[in-house]
C-alpha atoms as a PDB file:
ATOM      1  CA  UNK A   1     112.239  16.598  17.360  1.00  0.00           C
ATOM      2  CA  UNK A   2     108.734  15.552  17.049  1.00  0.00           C
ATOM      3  CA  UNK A   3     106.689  14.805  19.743  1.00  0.00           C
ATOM      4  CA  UNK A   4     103.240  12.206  19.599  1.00  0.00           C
ATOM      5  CA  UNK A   5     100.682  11.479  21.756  1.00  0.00           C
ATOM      6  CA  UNK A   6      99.626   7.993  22.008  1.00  0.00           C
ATOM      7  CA  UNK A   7      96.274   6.902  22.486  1.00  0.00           C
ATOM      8  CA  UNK A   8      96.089   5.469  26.121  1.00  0.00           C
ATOM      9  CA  UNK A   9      94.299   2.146  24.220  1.00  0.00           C
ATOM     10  CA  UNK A  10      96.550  -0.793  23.142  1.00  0.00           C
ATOM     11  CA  UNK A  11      95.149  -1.221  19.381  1.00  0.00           C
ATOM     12  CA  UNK A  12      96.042  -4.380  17.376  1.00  0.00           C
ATOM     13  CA  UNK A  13      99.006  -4.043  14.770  1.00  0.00           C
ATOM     14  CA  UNK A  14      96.187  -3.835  12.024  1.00  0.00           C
ATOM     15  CA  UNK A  15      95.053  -0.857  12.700  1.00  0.00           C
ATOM     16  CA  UNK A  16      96.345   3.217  12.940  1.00  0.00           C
ATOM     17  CA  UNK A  17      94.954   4.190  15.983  1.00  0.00           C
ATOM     18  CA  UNK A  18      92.369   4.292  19.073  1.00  0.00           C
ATOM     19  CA  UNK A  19      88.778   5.353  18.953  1.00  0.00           C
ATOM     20  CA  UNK A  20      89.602   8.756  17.930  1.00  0.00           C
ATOM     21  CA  UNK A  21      90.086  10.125  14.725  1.00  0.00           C
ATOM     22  CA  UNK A  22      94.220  11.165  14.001  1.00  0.00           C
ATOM     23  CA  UNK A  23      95.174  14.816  14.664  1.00  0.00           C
ATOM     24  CA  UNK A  24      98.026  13.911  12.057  1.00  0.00           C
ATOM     25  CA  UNK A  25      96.488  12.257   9.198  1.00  0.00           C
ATOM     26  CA  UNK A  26      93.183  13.883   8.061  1.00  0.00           C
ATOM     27  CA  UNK A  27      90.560  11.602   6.165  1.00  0.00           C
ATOM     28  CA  UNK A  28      91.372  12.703   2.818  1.00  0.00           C
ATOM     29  CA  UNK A  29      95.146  11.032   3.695  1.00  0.00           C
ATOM     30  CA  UNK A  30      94.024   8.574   4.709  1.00  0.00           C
ATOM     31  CA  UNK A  31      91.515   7.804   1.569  1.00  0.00           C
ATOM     32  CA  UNK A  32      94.194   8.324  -0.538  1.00  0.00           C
ATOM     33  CA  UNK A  33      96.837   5.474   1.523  1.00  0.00           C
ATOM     34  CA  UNK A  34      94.208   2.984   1.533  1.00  0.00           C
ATOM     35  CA  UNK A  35      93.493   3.072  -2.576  1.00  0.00           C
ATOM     36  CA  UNK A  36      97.320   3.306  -3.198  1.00  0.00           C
ATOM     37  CA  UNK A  37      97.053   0.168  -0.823  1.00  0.00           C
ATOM     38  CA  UNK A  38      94.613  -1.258  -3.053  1.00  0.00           C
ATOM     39  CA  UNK A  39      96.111  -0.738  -6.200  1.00  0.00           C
ATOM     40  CA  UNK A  40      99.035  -2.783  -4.828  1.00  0.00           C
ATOM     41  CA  UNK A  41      96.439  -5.986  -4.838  1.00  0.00           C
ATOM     42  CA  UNK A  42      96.392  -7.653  -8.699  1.00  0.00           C
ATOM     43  CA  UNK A  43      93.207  -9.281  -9.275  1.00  0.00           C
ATOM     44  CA  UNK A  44      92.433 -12.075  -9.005  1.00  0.00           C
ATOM     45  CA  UNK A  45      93.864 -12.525  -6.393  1.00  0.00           C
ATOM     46  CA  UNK A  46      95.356 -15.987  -5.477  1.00  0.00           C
ATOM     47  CA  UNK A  47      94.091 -17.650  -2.274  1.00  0.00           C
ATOM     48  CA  UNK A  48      97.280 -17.841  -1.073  1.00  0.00           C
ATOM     49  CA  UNK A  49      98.617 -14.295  -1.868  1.00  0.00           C
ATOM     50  CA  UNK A  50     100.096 -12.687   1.539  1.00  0.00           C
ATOM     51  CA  UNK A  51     101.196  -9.887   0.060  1.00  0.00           C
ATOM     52  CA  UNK A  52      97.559  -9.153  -1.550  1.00  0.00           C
ATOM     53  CA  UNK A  53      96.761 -10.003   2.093  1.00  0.00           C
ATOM     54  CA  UNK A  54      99.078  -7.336   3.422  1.00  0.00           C
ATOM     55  CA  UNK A  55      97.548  -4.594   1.606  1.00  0.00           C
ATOM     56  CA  UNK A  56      94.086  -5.096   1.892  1.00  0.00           C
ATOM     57  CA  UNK A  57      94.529  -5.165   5.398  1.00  0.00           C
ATOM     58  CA  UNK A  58      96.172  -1.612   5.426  1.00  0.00           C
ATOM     59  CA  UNK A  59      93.383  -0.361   2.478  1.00  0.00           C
ATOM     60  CA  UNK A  60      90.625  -1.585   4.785  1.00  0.00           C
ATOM     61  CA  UNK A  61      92.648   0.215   8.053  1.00  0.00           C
ATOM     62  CA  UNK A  62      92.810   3.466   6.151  1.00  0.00           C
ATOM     63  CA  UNK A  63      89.392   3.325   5.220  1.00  0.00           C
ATOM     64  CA  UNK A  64      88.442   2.817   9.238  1.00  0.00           C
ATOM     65  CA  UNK A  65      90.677   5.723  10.167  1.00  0.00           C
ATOM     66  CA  UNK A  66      88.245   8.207   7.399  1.00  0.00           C
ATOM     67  CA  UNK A  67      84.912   6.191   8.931  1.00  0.00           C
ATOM     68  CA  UNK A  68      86.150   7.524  12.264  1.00  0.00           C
ATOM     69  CA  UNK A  69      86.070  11.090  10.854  1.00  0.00           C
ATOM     70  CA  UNK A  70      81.873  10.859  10.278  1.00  0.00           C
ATOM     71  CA  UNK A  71      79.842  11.941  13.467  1.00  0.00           C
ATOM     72  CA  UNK A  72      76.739   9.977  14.945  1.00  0.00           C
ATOM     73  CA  UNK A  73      73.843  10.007  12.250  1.00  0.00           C
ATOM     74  CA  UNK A  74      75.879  12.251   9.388  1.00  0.00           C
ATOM     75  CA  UNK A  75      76.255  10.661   5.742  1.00  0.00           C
ATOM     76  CA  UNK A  76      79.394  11.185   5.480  1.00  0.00           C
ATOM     77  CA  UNK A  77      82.803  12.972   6.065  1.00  0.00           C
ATOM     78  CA  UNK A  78      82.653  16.338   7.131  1.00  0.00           C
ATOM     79  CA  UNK A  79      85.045  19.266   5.502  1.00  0.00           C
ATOM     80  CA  UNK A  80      85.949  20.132   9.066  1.00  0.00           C
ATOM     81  CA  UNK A  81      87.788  16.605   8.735  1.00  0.00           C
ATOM     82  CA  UNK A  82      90.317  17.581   5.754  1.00  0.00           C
ATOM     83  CA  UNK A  83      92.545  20.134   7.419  1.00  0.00           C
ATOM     84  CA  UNK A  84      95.496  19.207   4.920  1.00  0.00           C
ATOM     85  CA  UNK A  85      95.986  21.024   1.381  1.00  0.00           C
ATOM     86  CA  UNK A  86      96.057  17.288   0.134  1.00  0.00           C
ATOM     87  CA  UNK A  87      93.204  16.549   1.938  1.00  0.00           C
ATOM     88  CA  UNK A  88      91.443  19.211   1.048  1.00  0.00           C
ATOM     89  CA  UNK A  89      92.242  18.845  -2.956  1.00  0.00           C
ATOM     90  CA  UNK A  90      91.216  15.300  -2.695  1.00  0.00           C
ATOM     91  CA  UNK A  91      87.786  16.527  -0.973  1.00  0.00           C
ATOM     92  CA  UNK A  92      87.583  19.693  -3.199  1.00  0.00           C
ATOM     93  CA  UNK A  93      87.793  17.290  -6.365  1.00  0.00           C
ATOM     94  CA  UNK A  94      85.263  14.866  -5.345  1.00  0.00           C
ATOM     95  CA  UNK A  95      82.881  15.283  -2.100  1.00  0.00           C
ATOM     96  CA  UNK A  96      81.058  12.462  -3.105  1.00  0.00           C
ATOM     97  CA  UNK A  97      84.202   9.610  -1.929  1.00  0.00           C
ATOM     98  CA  UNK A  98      83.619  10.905   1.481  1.00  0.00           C
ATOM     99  CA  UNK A  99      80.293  10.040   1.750  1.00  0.00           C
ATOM    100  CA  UNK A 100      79.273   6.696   4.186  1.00  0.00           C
ATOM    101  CA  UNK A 101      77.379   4.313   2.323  1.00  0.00           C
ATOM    102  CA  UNK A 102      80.468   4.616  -0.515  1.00  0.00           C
ATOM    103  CA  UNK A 103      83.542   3.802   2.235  1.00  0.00           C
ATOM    104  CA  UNK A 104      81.117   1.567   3.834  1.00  0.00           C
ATOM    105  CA  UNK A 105      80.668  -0.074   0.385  1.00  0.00           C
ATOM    106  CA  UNK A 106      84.293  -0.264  -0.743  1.00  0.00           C
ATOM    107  CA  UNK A 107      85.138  -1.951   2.863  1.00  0.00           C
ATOM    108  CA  UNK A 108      82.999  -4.475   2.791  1.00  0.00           C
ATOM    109  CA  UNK A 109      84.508  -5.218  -0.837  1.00  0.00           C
ATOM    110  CA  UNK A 110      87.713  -5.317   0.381  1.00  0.00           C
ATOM    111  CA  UNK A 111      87.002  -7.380   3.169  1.00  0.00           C
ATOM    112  CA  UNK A 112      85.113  -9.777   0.874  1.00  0.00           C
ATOM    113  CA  UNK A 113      88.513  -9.815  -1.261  1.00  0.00           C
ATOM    114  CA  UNK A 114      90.213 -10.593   2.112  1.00  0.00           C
ATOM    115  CA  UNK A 115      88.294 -13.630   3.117  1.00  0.00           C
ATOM    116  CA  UNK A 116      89.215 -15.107  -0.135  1.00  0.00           C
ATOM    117  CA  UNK A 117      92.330 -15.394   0.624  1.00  0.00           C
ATOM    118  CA  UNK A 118      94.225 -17.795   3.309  1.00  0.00           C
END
């Protein structure tokens, strides 16, 4: 049996979880399921795609769960956050994904590939 905590906040279906980063996931997991959700969207992308639709959503949830992971003022992911062997390879192999500006970056393409579509 397996037992979860829930967040005591009601979050929208797009998203993973509250205000807090996950005690399950750690960034670098969550990195990796949002570009496998990105790979999943063919560009261009039609304007009427919902399944390109589908995954950017989830690529642009994953990346808010590792944005969660940075504290107040740091540039970028800490190696506190990666407390998984695949989250810690991922981190190991390049530091440099984890940093702010580059998730903040790769968000805000996604969610200009988003509003492109209907």
């Amino acid at each position: 049996m397996y037992l979860f905590l829930l967040a005591d906040e009601i979050v929208p279906i797009t998203q993973f979880g509250g205000r807090e980063p996950s005690s399950i996931l750690d960034a670098g997991q969550y990195l990796y399921a949002s570009e496998l959700a990105a790979r999943e969207v063919h560009v261009p992308v039609d304007s009427e795609n919902a399944v390109a639709r589908y995954w950017l959503v989830r690529a642009i949830a994953c990346l808010d769960e590792v944005l969660k992971w940075i504290p107040e003022g740091a540039g970028g992911v800490p190696r506190s956050a990666l407390f998984t062997k695949m989250g810690s390879d991922i981190y190991e192999h390049e530091p440099e994904r984890f940093g702010r500006a580059r998730l903040v970056a790769v968000k805000t393409t996604y969610r200009g590939m988003l509003l492109g579509i209907r």
